[in-house]
Protein backbone atom coordinates (compact mmCIF):
# COMPACT_ATOMS: atom_id res chain seq x y z
CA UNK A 1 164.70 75.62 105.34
CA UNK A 2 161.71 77.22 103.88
CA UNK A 3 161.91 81.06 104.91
CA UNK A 4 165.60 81.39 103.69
CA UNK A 5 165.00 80.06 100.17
CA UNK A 6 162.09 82.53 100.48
CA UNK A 7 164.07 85.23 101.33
CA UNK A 8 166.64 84.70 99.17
CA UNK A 9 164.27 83.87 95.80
CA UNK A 10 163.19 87.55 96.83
CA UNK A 11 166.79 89.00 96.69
CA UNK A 12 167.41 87.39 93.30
CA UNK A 13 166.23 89.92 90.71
CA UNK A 14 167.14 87.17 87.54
CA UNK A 15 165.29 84.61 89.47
CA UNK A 16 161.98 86.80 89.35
CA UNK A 17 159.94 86.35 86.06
CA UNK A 18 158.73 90.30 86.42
CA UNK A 19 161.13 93.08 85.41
CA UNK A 20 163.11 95.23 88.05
CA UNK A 21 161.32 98.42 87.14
CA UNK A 22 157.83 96.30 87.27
CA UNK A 23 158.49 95.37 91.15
CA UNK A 24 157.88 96.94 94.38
CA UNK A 25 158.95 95.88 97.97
CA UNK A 26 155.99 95.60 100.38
CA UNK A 27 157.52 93.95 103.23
CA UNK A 28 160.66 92.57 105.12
CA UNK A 29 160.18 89.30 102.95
CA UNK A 30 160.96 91.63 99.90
CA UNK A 31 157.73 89.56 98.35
CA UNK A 32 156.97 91.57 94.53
CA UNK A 33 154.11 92.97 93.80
CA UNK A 34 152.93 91.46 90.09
CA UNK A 35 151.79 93.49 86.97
CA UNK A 36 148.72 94.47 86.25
CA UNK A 37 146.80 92.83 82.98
CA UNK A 38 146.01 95.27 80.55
CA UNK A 39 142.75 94.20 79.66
CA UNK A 40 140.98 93.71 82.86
CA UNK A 41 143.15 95.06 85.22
CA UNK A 42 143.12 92.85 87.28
CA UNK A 43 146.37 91.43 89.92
CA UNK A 44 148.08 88.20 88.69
CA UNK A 45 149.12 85.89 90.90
CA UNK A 46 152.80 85.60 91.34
CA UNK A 47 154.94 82.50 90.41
CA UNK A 48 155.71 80.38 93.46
CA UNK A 49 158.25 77.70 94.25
CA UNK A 50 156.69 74.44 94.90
CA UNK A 51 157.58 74.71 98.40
CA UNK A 52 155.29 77.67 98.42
CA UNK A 53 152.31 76.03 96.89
CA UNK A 54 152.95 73.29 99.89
CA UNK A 55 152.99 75.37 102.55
CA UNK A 56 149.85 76.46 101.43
CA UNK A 57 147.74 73.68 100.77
CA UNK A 58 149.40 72.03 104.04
CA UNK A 59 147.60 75.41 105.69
CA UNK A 60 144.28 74.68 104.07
CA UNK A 61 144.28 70.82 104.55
CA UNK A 62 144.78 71.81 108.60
CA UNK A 63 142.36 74.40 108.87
CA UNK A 64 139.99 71.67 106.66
CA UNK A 65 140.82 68.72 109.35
CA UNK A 66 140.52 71.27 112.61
CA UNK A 67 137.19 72.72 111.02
CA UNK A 68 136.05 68.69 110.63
CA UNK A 69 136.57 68.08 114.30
CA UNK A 70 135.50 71.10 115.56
CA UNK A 71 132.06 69.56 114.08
CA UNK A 72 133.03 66.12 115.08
CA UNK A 73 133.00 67.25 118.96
CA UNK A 74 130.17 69.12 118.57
CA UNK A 75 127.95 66.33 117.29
CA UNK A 76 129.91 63.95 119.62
CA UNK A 77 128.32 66.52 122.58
CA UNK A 78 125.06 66.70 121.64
CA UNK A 79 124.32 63.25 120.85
CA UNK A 80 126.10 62.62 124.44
CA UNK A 81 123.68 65.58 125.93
CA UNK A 82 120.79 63.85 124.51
CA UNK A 83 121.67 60.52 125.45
CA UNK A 84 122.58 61.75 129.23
CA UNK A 85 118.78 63.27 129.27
CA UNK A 86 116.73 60.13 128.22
CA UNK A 87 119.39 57.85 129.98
CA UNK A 88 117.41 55.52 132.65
CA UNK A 89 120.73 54.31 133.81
CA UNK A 90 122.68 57.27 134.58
CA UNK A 91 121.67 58.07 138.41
CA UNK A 92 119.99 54.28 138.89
CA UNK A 93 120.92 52.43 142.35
CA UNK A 94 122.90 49.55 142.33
CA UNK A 95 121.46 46.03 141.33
CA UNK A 96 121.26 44.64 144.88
CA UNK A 97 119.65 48.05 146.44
CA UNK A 98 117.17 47.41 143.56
CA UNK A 99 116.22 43.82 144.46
CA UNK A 100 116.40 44.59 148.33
CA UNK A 101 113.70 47.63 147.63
CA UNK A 102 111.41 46.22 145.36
CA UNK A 103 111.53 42.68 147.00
CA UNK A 104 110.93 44.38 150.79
CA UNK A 105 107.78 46.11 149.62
CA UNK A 106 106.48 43.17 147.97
CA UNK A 107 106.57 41.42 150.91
CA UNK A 108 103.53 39.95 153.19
CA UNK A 109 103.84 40.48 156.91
CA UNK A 110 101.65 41.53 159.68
CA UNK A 111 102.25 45.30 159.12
CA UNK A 112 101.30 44.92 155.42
CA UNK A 113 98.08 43.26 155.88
CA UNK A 114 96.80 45.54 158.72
CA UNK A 115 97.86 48.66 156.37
CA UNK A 116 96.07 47.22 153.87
CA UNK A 117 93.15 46.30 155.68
CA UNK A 118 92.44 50.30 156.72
CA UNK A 119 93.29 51.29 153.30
CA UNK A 120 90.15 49.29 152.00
CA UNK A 121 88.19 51.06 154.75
CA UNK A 122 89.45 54.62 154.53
CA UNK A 123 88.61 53.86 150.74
CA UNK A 124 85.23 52.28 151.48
CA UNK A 125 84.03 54.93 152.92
CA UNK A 126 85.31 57.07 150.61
CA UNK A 127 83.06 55.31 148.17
CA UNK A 128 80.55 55.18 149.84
CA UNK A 129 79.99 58.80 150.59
CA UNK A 130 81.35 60.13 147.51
CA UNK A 131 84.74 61.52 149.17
CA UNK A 132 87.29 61.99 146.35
CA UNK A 133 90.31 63.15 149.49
CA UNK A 134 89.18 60.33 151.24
CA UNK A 135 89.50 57.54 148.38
CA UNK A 136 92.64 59.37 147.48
CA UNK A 137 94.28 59.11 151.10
CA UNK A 138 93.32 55.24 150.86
CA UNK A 139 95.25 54.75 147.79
CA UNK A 140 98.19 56.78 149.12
CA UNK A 141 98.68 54.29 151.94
CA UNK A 142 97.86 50.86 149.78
CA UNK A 143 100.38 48.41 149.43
CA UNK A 144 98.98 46.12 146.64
CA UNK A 145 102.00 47.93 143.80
CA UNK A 146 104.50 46.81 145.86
CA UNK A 147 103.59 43.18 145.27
CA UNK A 148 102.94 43.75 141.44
CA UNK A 149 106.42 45.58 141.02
CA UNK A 150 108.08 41.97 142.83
CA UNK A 151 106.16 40.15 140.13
CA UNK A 152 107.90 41.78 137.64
CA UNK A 153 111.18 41.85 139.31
CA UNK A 154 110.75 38.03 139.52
CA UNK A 155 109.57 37.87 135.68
CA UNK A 156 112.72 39.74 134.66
CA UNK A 157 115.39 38.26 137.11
CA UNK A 158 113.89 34.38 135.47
CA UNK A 159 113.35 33.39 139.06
CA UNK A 160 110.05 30.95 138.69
CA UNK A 161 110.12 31.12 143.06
CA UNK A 162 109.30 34.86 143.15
CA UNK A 163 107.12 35.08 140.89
CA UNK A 164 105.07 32.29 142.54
CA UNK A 165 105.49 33.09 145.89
CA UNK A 166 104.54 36.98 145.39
CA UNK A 167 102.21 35.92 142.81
CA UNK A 168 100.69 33.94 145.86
CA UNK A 169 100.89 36.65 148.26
CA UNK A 170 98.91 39.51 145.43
CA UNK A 171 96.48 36.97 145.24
CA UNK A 172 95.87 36.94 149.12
CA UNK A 173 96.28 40.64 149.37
CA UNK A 174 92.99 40.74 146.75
CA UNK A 175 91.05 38.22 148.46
CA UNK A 176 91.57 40.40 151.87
CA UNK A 177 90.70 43.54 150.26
CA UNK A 178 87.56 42.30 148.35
CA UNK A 179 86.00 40.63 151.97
CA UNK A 180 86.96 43.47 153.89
CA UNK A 181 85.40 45.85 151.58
CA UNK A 182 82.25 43.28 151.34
CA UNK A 183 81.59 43.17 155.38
CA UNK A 184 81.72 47.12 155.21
CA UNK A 185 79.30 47.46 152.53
CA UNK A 186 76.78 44.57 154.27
CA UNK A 187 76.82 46.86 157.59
CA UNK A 188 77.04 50.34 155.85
CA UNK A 189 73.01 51.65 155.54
CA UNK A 190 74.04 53.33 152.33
CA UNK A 191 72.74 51.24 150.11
CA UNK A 192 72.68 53.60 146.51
CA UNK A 193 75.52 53.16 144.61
CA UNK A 194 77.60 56.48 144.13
CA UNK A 195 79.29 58.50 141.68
CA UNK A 196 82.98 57.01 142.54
CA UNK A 197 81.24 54.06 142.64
CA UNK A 198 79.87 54.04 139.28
CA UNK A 199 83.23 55.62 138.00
CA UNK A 200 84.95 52.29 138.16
CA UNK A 201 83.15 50.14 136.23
CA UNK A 202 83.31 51.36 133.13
CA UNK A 203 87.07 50.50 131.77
CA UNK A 204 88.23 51.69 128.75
CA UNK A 205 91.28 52.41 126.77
CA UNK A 206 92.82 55.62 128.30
CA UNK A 207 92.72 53.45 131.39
CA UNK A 208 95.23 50.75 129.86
CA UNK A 209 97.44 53.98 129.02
CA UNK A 210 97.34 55.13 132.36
CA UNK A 211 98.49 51.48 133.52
CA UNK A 212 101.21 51.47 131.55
CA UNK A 213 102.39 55.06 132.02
CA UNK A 214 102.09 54.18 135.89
CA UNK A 215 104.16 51.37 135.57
CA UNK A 216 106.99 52.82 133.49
CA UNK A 217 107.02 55.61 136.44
CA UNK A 218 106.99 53.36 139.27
CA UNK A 219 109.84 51.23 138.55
CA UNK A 220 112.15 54.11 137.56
CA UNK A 221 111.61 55.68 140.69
CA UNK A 222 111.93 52.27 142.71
CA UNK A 223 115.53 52.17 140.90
CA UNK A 224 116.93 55.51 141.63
CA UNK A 225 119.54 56.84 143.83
CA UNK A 226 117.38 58.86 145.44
CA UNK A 227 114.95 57.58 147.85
CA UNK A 228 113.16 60.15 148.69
CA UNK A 229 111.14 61.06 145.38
CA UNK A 230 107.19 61.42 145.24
CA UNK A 231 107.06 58.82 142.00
CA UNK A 232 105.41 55.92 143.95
CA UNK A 233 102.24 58.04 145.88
CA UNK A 234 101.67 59.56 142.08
CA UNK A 235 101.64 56.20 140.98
CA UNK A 236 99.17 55.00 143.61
CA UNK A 237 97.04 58.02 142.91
CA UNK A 238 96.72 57.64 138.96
CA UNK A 239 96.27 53.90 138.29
CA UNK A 240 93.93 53.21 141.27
CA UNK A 241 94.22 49.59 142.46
CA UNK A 242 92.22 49.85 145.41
CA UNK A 243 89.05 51.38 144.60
CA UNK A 244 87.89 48.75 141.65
CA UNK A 245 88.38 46.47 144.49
CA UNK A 246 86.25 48.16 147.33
CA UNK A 247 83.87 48.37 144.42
CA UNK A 248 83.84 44.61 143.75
CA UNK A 249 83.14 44.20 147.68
CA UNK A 250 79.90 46.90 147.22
CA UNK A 251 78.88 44.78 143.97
CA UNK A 252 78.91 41.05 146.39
CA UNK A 253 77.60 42.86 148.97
CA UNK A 254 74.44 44.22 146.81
CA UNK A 255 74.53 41.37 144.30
CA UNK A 256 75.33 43.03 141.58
CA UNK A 257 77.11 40.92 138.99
CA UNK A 258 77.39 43.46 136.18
CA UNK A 259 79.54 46.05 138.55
CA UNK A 260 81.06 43.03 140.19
CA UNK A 261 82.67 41.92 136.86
CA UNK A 262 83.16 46.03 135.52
CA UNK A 263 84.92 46.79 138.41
CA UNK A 264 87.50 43.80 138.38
CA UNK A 265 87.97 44.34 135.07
CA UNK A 266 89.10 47.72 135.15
CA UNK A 267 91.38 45.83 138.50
CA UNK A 268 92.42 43.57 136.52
CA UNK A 269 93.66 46.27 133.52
CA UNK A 270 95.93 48.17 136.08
CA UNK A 271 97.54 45.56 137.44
CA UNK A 272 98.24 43.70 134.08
CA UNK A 273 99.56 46.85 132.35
CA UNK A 274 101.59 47.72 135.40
CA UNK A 275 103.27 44.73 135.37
CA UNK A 276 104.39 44.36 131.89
CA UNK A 277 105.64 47.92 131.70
CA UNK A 278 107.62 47.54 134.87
CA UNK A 279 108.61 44.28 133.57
CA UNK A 280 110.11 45.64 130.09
CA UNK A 281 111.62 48.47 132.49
CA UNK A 282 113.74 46.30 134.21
CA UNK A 283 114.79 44.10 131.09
CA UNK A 284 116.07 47.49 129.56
CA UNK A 285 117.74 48.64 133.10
CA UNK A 286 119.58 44.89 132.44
CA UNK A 287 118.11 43.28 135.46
CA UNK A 288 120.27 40.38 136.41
CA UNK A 289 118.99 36.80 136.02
CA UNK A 290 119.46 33.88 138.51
CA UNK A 291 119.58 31.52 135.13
CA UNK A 292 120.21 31.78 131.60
CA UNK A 293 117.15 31.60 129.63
CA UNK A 294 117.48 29.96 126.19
CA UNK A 295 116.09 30.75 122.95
CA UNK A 296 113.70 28.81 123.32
CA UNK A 297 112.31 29.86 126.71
CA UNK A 298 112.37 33.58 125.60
CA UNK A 299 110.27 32.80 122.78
CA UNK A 300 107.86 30.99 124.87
CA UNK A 301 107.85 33.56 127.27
CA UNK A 302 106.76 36.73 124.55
CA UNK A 303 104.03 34.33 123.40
CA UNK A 304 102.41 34.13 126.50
CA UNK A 305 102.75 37.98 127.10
CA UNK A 306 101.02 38.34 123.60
CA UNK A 307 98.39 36.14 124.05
CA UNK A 308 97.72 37.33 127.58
CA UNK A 309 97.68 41.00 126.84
CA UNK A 310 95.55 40.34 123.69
CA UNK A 311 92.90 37.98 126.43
CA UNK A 312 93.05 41.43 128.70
CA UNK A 313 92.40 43.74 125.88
CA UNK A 314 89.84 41.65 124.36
CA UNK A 315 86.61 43.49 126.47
CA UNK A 316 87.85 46.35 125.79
CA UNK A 317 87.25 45.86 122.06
CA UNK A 318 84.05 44.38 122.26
CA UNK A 319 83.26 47.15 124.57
CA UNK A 320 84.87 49.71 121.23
CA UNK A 321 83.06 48.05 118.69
CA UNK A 322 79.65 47.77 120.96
CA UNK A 323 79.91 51.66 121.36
CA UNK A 324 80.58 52.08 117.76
CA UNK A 325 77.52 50.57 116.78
């Protein structure tokens, strides 16, 4: 063993290189203490067995690999502390609660229609007498992102039959809203357009940023555990689907092409931008798909959502460069 060979190296004056007289016992291990140089007094270090010089560097290459994983597990924690904080799957629902939710409020019954029906007068009125709490309990209540979020559900999942049949359905929904909002504004006898009025039909860029900043927001909190968050009426609030379309209704109903066609823009922005973040949302949560899509699909696919999002951006730029000059 190691200690006795120690001990007895130690006991062995004519095994020590120094001189009896020279040496002086400091501890149980009878370990020498060495000369001192004459010329800078300094302490020499004492001969060791190789057994010696072993033990120590087998001490310093343990306290080297302890001292690397030490580091190791601390990097290994704060990547997994920063990856648990910008996670978007740790506390989502389960892929059927996700379909059943976004699917069910996408959906076109009786009770949809009459909700949204009285949302397009509440925000009507609103409009009309320049009542901000008024337009914003309208939008609160309006069901039209529940049909854009099963768009993009359908546009993830690859299944052509949602898409088309809420596709379908949006387009009805908009049809309703712009008529109802037309038959107020023929019988309302305020006839001057007002500020909120005015306010939506002049689109511009922060509005695209708001669409897609709403849409990011709305599906993650369509695809959480928890039901019972406040993401969806914030949602409603910011991007503001209904009132461009109560304003299209006051446009027809004054004949006023030029806020007809500002207004649906700006409509048209939110609802675009909404659905391709929400769409990219759920590719990233891994959304499963009723069919394989090839290569070749997916690369048709991105080339329509580049040319289409260039065709919706394209006013916008004219409007840019029009300002510019």
């Amino acid at each position: 063993m190691f200690v006795p060979s120690l001990c007895n190296w130690c006991r062995r004056p004519d095994l020590n290189r120094y001189d009896r007289n020279d040496r002086r016992i400091l501890s149980p291990l009878r370990l020498p203490i060495p000369p001192r140089r004459q010329d800078d007094n300094k302490l020499i270090i004492p001969y060791c067995t190789e057994k010696v010089k072993r033990f120590f560097d087998a001490v310093k290459r343990s306290d080297l690999v302890k001292h690397r994983e030490e580091l190791e597990r601390e990097r290994e924690t704060l990547s997994a502390v920063l990856k648990k904080m910008f996670s978007i799957t740790e506390d989502a629902a389960s892929n059927e609660e996700i379909r059943d939710r976004i699917l069910s409020g996408g959906k076109i019954t009786g009770t949809n229609m009459v909700v949204m029906i009285c949302a397009i007068l509440i925000a009507s009125v609103g409009l009309n007498t320049n009542s901000v709490a008024v337009i914003i309990g309208a939008m609160l209540i309006s069901p039209l992102m529940g049909s854009i979020l099963a768009i993009s559900y359908g546009t993830a999942s690859n299944d052509a039959y949602l898409v088309k049949r809420h596709a379908v359905g949006f387009a009805v929904q908009i049809f309703m809203s712009v008529a109802t909002a037309t038959v107020y504004f023929l019988l309302s006898p305020v006839k001057e357009p007002t500020e909120q009025l005015l306010a939506r039909t002049n689109p511009s860029f922060f509005d695209v940023l708001i669409a897609l900043a709403g849409g990011i927001a709305g599906i993650v909190g369509q695809t959480r555990k928890d039901k019972s968050n406040n993401i969806i009426p914030g949602v409603a609030i910011a991007t503001a689907l209904m009132p461009p379309l109560c304003t299209c209704g006051y446009a027809i109903a004054n004949g006023n092409l030029r806020m007809l066609l500002g207004a649906f823009y700006l409509f048209t922005i939110n609802a675009y931008f909404i659905y391709i973040a929400s769409d990219l949302m759920l590719v990233l949560l891994r959304t499963p798909r009723v069919r394989a899509m090839t290569f070749t699909e997916w690369k048709r696919l991105r080339k329509k959502m580049y040319r289409n999002t260039l065709l919706v951006l394209l006013p916008i730029l004219a409007i840019a460069i029009g300002w510019n000059r």
